[in-house]
PDB file of N, CA and C in Angstrom:
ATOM      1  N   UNK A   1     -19.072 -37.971  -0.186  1.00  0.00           N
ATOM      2  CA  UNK A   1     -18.553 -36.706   0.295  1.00  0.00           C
ATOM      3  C   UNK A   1     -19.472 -36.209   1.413  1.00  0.00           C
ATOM      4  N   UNK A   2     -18.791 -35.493   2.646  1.00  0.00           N
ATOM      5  CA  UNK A   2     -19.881 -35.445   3.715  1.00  0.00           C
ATOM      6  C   UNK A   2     -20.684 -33.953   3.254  1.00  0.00           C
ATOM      7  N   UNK A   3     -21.236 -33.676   4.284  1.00  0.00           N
ATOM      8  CA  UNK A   3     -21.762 -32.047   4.184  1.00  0.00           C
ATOM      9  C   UNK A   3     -20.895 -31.787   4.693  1.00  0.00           C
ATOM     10  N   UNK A   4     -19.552 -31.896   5.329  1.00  0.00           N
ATOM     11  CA  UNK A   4     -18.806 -30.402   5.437  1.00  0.00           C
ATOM     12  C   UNK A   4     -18.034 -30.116   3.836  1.00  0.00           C
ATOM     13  N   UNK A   5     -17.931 -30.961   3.764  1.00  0.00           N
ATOM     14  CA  UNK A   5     -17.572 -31.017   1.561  1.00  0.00           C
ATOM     15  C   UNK A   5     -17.944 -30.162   0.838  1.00  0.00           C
ATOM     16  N   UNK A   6     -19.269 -30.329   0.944  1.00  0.00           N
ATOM     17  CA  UNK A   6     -20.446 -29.938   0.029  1.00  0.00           C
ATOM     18  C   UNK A   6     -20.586 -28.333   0.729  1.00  0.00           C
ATOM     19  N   UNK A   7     -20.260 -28.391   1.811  1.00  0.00           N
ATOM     20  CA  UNK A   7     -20.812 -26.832   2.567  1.00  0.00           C
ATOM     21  C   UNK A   7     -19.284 -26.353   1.762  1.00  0.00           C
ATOM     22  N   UNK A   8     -18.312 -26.618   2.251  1.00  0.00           N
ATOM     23  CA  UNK A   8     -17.354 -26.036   1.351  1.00  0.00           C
ATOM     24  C   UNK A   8     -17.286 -25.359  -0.167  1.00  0.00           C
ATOM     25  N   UNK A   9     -17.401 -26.584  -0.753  1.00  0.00           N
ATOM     26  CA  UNK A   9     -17.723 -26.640  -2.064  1.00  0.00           C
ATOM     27  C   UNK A   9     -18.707 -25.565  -2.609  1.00  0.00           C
ATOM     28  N   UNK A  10     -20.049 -25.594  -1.835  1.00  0.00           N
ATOM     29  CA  UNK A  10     -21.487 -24.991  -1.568  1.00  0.00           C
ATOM     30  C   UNK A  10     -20.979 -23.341  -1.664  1.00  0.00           C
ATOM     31  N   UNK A  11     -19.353 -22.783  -0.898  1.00  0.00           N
ATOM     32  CA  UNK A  11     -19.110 -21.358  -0.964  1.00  0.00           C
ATOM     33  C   UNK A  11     -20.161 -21.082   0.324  1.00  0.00           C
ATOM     34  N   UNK A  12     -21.030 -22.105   1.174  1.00  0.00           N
ATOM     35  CA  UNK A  12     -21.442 -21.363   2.349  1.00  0.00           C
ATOM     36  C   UNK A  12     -20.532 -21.447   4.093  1.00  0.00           C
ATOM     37  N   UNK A  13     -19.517 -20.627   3.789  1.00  0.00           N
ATOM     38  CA  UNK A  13     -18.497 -21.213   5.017  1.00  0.00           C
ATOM     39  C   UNK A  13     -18.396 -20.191   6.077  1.00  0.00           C
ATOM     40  N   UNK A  14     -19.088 -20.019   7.155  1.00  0.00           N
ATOM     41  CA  UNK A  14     -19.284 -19.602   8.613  1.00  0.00           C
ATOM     42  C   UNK A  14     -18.505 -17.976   8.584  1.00  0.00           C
ATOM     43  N   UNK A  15     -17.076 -17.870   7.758  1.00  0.00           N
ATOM     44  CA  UNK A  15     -16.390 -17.003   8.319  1.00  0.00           C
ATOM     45  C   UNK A  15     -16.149 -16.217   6.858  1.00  0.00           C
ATOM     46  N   UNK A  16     -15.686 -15.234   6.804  1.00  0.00           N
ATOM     47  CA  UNK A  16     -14.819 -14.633   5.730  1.00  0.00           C
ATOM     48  C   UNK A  16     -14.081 -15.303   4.767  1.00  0.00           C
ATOM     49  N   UNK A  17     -14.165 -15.155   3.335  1.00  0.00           N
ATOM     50  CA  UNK A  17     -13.168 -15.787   2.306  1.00  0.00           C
ATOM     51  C   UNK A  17     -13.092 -14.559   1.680  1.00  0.00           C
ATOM     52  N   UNK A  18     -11.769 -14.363   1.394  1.00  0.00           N
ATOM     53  CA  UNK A  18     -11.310 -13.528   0.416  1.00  0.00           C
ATOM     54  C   UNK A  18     -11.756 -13.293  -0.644  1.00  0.00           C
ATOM     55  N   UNK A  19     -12.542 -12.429  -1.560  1.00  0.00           N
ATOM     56  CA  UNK A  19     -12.516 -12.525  -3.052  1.00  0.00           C
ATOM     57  C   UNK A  19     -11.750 -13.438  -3.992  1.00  0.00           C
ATOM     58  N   UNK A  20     -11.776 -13.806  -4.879  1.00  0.00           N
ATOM     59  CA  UNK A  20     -10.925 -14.445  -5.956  1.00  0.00           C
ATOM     60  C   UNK A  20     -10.380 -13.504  -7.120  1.00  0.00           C
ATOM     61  N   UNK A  21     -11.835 -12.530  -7.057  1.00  0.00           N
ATOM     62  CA  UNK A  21     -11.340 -11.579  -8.070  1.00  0.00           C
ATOM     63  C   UNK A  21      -9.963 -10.872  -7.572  1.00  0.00           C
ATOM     64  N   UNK A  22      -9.934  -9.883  -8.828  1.00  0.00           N
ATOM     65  CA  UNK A  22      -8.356  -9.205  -8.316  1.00  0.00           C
ATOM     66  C   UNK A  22      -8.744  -7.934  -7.595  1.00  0.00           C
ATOM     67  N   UNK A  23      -8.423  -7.383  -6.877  1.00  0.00           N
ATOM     68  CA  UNK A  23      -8.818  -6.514  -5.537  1.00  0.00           C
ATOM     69  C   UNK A  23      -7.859  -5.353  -6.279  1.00  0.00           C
ATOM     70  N   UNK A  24      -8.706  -3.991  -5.833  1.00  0.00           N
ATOM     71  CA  UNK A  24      -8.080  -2.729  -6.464  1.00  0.00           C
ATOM     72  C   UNK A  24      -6.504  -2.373  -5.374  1.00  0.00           C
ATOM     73  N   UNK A  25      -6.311  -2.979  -4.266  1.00  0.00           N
ATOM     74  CA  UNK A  25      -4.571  -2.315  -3.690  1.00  0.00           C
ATOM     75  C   UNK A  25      -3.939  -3.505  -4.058  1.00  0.00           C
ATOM     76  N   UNK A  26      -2.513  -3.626  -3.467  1.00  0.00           N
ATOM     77  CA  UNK A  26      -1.367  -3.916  -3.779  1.00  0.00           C
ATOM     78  C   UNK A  26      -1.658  -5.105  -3.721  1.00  0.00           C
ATOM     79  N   UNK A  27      -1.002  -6.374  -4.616  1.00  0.00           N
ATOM     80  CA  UNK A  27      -0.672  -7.683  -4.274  1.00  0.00           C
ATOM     81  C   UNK A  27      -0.021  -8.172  -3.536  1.00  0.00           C
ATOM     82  N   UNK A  28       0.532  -7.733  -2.916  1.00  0.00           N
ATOM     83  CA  UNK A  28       1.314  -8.065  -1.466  1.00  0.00           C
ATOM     84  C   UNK A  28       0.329  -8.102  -0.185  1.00  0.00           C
ATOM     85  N   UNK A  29      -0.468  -6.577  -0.342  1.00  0.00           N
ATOM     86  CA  UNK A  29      -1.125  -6.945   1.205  1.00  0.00           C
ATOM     87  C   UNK A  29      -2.777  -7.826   0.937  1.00  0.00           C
ATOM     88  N   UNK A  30      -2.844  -7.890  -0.541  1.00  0.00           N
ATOM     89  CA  UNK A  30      -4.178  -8.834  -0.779  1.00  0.00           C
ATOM     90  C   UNK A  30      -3.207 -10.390  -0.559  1.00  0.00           C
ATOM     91  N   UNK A  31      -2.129 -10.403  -1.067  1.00  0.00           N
ATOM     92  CA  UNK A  31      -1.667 -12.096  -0.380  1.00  0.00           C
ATOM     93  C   UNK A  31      -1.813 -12.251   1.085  1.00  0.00           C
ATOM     94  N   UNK A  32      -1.773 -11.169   1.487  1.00  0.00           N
ATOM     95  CA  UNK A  32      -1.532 -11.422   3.535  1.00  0.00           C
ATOM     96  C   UNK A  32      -2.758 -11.188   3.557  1.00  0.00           C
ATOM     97  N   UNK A  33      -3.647 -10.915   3.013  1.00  0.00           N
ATOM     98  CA  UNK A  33      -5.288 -11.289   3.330  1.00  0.00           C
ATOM     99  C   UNK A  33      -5.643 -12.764   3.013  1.00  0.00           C
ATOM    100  N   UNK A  34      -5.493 -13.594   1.895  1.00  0.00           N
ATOM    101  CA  UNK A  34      -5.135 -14.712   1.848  1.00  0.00           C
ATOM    102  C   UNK A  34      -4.812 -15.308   2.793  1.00  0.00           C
ATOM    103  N   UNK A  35      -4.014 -15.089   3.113  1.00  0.00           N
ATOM    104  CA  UNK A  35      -3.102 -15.919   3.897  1.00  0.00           C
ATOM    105  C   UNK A  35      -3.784 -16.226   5.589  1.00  0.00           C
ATOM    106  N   UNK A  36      -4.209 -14.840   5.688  1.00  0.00           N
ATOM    107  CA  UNK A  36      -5.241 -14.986   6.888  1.00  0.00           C
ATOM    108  C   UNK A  36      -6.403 -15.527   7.095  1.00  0.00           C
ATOM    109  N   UNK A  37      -7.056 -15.704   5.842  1.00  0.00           N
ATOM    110  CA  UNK A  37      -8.001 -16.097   5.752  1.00  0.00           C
ATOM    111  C   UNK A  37      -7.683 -17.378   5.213  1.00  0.00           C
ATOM    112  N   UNK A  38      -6.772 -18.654   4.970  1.00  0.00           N
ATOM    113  CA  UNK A  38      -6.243 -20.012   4.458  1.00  0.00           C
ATOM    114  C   UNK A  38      -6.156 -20.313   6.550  1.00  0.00           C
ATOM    115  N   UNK A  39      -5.290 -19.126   6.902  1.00  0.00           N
ATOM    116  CA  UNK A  39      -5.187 -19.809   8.499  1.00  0.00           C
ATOM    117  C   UNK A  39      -6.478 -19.699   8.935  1.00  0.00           C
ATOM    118  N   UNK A  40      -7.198 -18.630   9.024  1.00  0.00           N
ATOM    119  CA  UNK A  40      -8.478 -19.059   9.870  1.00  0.00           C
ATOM    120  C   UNK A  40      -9.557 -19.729   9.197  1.00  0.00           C
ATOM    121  N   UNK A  41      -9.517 -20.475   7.880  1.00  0.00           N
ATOM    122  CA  UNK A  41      -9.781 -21.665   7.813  1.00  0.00           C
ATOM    123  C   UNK A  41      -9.786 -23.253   8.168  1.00  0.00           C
ATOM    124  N   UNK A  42      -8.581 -22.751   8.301  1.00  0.00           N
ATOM    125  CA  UNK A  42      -7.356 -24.019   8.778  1.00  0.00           C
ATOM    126  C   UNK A  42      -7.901 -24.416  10.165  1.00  0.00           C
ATOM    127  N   UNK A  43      -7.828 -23.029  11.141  1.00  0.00           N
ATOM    128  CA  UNK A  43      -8.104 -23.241  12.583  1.00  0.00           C
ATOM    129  C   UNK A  43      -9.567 -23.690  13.054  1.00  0.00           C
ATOM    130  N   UNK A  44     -10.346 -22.995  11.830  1.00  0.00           N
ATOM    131  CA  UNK A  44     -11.692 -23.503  11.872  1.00  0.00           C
ATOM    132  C   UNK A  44     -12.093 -24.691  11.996  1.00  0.00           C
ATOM    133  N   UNK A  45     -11.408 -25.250  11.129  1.00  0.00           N
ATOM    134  CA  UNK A  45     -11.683 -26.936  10.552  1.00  0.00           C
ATOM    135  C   UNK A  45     -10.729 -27.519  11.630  1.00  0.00           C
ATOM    136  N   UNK A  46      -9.614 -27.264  12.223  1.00  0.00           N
ATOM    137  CA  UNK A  46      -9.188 -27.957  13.589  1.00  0.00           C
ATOM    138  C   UNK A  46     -10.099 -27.988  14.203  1.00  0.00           C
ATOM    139  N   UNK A  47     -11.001 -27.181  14.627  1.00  0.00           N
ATOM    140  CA  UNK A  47     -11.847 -26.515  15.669  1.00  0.00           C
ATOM    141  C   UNK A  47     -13.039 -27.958  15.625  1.00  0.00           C
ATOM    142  N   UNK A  48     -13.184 -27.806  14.662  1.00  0.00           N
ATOM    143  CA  UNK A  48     -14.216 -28.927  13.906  1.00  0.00           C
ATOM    144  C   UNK A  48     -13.960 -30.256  14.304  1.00  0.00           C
ATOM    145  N   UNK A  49     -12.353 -30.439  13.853  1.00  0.00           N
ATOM    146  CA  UNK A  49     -12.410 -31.828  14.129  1.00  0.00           C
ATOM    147  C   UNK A  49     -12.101 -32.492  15.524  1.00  0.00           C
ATOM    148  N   UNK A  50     -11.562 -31.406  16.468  1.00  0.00           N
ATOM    149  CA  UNK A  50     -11.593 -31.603  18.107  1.00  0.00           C
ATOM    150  C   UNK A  50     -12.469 -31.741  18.266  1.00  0.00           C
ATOM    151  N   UNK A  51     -13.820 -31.068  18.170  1.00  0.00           N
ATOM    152  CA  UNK A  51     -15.103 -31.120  18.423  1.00  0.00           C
ATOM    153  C   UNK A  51     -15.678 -32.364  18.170  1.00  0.00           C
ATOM    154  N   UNK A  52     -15.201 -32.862  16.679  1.00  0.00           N
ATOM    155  CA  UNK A  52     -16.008 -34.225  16.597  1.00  0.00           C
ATOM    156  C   UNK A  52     -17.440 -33.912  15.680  1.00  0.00           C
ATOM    157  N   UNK A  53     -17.425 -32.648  15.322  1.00  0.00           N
ATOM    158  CA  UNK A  53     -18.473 -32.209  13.586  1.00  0.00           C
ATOM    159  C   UNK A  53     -17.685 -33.077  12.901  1.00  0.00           C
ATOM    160  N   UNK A  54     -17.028 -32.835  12.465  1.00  0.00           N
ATOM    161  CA  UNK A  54     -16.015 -33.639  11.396  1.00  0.00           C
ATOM    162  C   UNK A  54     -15.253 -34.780  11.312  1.00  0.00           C
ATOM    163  N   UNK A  55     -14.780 -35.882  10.072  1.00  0.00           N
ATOM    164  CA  UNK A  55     -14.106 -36.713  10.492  1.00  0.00           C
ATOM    165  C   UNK A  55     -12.266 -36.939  10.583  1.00  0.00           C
ATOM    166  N   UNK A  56     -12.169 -37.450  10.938  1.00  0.00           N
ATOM    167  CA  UNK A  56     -10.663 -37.574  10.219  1.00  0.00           C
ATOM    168  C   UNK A  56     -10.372 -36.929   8.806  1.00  0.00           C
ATOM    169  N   UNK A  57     -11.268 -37.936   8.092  1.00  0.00           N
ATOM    170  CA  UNK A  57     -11.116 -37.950   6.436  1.00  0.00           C
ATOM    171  C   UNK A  57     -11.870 -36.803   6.246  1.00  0.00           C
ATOM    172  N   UNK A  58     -12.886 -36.176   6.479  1.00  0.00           N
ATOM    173  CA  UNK A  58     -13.252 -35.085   6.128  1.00  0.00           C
ATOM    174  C   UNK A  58     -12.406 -33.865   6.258  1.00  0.00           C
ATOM    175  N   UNK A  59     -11.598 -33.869   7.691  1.00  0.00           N
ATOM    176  CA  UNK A  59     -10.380 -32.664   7.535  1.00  0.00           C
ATOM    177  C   UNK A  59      -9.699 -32.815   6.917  1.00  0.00           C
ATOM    178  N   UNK A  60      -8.990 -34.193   6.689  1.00  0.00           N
ATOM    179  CA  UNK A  60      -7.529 -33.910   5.781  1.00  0.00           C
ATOM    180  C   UNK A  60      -8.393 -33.780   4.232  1.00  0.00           C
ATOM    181  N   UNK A  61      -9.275 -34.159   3.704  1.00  0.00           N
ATOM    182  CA  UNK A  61      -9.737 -33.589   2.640  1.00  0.00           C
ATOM    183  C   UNK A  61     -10.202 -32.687   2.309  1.00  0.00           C
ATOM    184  N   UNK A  62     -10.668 -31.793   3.372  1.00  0.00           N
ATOM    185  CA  UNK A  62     -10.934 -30.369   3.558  1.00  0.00           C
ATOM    186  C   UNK A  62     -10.161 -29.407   3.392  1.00  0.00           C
ATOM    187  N   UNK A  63      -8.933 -29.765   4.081  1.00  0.00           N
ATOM    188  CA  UNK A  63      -7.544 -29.003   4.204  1.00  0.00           C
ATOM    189  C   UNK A  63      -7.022 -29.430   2.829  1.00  0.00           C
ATOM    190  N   UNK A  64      -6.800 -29.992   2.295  1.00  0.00           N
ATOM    191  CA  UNK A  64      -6.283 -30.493   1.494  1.00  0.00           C
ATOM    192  C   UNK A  64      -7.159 -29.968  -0.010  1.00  0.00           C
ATOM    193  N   UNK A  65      -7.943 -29.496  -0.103  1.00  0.00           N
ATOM    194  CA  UNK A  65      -8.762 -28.599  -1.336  1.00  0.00           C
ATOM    195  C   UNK A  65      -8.414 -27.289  -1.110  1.00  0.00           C
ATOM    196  N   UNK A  66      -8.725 -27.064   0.455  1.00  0.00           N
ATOM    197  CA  UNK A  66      -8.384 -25.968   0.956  1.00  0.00           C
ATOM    198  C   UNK A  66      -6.979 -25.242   0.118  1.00  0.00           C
ATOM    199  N   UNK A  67      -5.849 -26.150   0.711  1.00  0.00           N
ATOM    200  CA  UNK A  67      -4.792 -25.956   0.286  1.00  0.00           C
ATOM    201  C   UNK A  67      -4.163 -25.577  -1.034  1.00  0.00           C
ATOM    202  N   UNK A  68      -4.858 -26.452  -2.093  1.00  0.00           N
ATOM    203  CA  UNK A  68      -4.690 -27.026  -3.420  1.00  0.00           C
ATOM    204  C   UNK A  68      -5.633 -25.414  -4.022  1.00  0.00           C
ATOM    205  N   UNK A  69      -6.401 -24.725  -3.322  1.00  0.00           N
ATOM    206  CA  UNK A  69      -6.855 -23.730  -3.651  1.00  0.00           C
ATOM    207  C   UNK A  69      -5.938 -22.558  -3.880  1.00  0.00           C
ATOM    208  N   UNK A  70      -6.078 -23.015  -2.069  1.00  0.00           N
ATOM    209  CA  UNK A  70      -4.677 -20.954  -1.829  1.00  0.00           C
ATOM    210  C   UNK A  70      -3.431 -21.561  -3.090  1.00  0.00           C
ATOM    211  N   UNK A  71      -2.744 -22.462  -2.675  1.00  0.00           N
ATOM    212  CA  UNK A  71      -1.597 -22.416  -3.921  1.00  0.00           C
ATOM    213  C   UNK A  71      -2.111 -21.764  -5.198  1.00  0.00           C
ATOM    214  N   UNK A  72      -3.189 -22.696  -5.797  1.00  0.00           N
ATOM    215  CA  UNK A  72      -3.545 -22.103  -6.907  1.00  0.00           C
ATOM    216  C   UNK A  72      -3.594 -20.876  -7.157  1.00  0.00           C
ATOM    217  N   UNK A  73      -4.165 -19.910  -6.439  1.00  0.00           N
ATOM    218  CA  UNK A  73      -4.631 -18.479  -6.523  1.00  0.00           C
ATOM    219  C   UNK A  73      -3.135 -17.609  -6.479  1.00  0.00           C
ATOM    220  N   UNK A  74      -2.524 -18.496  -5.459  1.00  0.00           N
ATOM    221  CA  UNK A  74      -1.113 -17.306  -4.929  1.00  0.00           C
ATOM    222  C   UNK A  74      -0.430 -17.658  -6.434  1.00  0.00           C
ATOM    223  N   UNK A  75      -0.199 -18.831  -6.994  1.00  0.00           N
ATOM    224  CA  UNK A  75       0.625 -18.884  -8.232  1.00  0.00           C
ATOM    225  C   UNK A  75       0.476 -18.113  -9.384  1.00  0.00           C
ATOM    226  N   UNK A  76      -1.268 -18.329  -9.522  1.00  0.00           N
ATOM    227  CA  UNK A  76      -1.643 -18.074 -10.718  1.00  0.00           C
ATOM    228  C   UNK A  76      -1.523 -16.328 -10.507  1.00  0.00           C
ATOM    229  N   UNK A  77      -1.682 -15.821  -9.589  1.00  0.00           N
ATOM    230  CA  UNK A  77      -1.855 -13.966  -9.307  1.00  0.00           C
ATOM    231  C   UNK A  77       0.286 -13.738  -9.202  1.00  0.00           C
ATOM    232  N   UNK A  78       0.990 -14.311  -8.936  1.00  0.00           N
ATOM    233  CA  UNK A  78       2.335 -14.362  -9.226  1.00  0.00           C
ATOM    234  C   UNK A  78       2.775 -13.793 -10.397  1.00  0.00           C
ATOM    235  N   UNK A  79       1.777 -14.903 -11.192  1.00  0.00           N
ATOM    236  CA  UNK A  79       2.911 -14.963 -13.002  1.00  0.00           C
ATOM    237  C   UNK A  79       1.599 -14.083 -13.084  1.00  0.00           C
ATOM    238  N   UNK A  80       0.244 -13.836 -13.095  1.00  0.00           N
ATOM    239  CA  UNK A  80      -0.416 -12.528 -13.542  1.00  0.00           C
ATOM    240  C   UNK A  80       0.302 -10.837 -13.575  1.00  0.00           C
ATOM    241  N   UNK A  81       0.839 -11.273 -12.301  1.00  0.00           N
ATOM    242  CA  UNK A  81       1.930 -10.036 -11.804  1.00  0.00           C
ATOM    243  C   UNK A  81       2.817  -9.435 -12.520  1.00  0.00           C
ATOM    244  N   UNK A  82       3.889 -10.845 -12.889  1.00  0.00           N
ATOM    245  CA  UNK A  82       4.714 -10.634 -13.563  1.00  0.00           C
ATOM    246  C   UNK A  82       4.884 -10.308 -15.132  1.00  0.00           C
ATOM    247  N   UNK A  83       3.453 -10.865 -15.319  1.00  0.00           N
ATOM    248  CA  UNK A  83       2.948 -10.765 -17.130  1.00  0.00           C
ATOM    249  C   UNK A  83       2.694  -9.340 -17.181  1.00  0.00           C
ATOM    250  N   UNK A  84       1.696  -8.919 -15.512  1.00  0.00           N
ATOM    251  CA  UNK A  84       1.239  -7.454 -16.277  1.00  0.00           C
ATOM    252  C   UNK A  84       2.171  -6.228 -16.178  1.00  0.00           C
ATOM    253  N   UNK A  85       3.578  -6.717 -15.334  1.00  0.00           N
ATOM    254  CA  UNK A  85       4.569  -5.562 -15.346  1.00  0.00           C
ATOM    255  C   UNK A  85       5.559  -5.735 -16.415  1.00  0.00           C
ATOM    256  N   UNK A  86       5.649  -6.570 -17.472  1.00  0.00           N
ATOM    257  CA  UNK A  86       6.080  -6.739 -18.554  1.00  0.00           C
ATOM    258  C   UNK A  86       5.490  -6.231 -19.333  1.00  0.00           C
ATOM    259  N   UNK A  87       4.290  -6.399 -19.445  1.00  0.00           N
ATOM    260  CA  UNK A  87       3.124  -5.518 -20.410  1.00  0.00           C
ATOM    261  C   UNK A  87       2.833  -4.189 -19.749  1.00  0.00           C
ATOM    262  N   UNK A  88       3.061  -3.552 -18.949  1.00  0.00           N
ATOM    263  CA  UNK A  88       3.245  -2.276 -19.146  1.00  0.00           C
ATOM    264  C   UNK A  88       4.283  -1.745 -19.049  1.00  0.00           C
ATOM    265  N   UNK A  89       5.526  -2.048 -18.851  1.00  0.00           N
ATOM    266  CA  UNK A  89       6.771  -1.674 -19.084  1.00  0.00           C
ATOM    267  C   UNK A  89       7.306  -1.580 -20.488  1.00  0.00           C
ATOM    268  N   UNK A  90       6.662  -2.938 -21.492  1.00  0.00           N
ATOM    269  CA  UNK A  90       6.677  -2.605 -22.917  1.00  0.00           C
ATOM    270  C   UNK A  90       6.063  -1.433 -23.664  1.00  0.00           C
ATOM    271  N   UNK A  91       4.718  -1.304 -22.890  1.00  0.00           N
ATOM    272  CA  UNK A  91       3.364  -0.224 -23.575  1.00  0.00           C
ATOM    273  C   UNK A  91       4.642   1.381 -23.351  1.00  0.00           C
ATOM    274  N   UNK A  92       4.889   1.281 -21.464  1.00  0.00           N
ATOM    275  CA  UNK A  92       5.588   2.381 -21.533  1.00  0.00           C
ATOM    276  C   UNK A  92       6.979   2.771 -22.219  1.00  0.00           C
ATOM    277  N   UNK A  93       7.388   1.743 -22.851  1.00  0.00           N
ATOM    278  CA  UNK A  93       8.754   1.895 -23.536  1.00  0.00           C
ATOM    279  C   UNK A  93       8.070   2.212 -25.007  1.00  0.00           C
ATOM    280  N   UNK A  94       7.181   1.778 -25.934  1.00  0.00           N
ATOM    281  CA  UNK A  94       6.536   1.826 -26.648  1.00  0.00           C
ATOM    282  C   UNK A  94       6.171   3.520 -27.017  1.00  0.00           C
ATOM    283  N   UNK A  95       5.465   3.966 -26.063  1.00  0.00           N
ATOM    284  CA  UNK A  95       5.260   5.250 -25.909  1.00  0.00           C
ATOM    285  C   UNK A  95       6.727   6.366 -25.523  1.00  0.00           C
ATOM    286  N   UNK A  96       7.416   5.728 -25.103  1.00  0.00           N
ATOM    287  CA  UNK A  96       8.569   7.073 -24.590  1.00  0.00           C
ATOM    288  C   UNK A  96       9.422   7.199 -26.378  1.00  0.00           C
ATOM    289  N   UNK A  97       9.257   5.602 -26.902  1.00  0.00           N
ATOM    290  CA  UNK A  97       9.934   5.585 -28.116  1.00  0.00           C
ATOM    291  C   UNK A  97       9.201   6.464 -29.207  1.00  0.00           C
ATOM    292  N   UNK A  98       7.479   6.584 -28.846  1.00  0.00           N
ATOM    293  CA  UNK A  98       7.207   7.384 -30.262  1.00  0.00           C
ATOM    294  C   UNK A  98       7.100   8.999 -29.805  1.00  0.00           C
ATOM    295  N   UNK A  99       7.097   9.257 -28.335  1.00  0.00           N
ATOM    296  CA  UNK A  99       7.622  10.397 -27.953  1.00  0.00           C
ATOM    297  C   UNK A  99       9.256  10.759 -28.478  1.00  0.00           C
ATOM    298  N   UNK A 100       9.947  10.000 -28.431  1.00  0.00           N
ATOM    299  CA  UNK A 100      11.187  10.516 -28.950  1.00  0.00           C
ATOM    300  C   UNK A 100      11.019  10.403 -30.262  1.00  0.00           C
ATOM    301  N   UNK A 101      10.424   9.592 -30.916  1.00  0.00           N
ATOM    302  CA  UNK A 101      11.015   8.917 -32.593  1.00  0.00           C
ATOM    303  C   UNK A 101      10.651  10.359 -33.478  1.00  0.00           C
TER     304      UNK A 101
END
């Protein structure tokens, strides 16, 4: 694995990465932060491999963790989404029921 791998891997990468944790506003505009920050990764590591820092195989495996990342995060914060507006839509039905009962 080269050092741009390991610098990856390492979490020491030149520019901005998004948190992983879950961010206090909306999930919509924390995905379009994502998302900006997956492209100016992306462009980075082009940047890289025009230049000739990097190899072939080091970008497409770069991009390619890269990638296998953002999916991960956008999926897994999806069904988090959807679990936690089920679970409070129950809590609040829960409560309006022992307000009425």
């Amino acid at each position: 694995m080269s050092a741009a791998i390991h610098a990856l891997n390492g979490n020491r990468s030149p520019f901005p990465l998004p948190p992983v944790s879950r961010p206090k506003f909306h999930g919509s505009e924390y995905s379009h932060v994502r998302v900006e920050g997956f492209n100016s990764l992306v462009k980075y590591l082009a940047r890289l491999r025009r230049d000739g820092t990097i190899s072939e195989d080091d970008f497409n495996a770069l991009v390619k963790m890269a990638s296998a990342s953002f999916v991960e995060v956008e999926v897994s914060n999806r069904i988090d989404n959807i679990l936690g507006s089920k679970a409070l839509n129950k809590a609040l039905n829960d409560q309006l029921l022992r307000l009425w009962g």
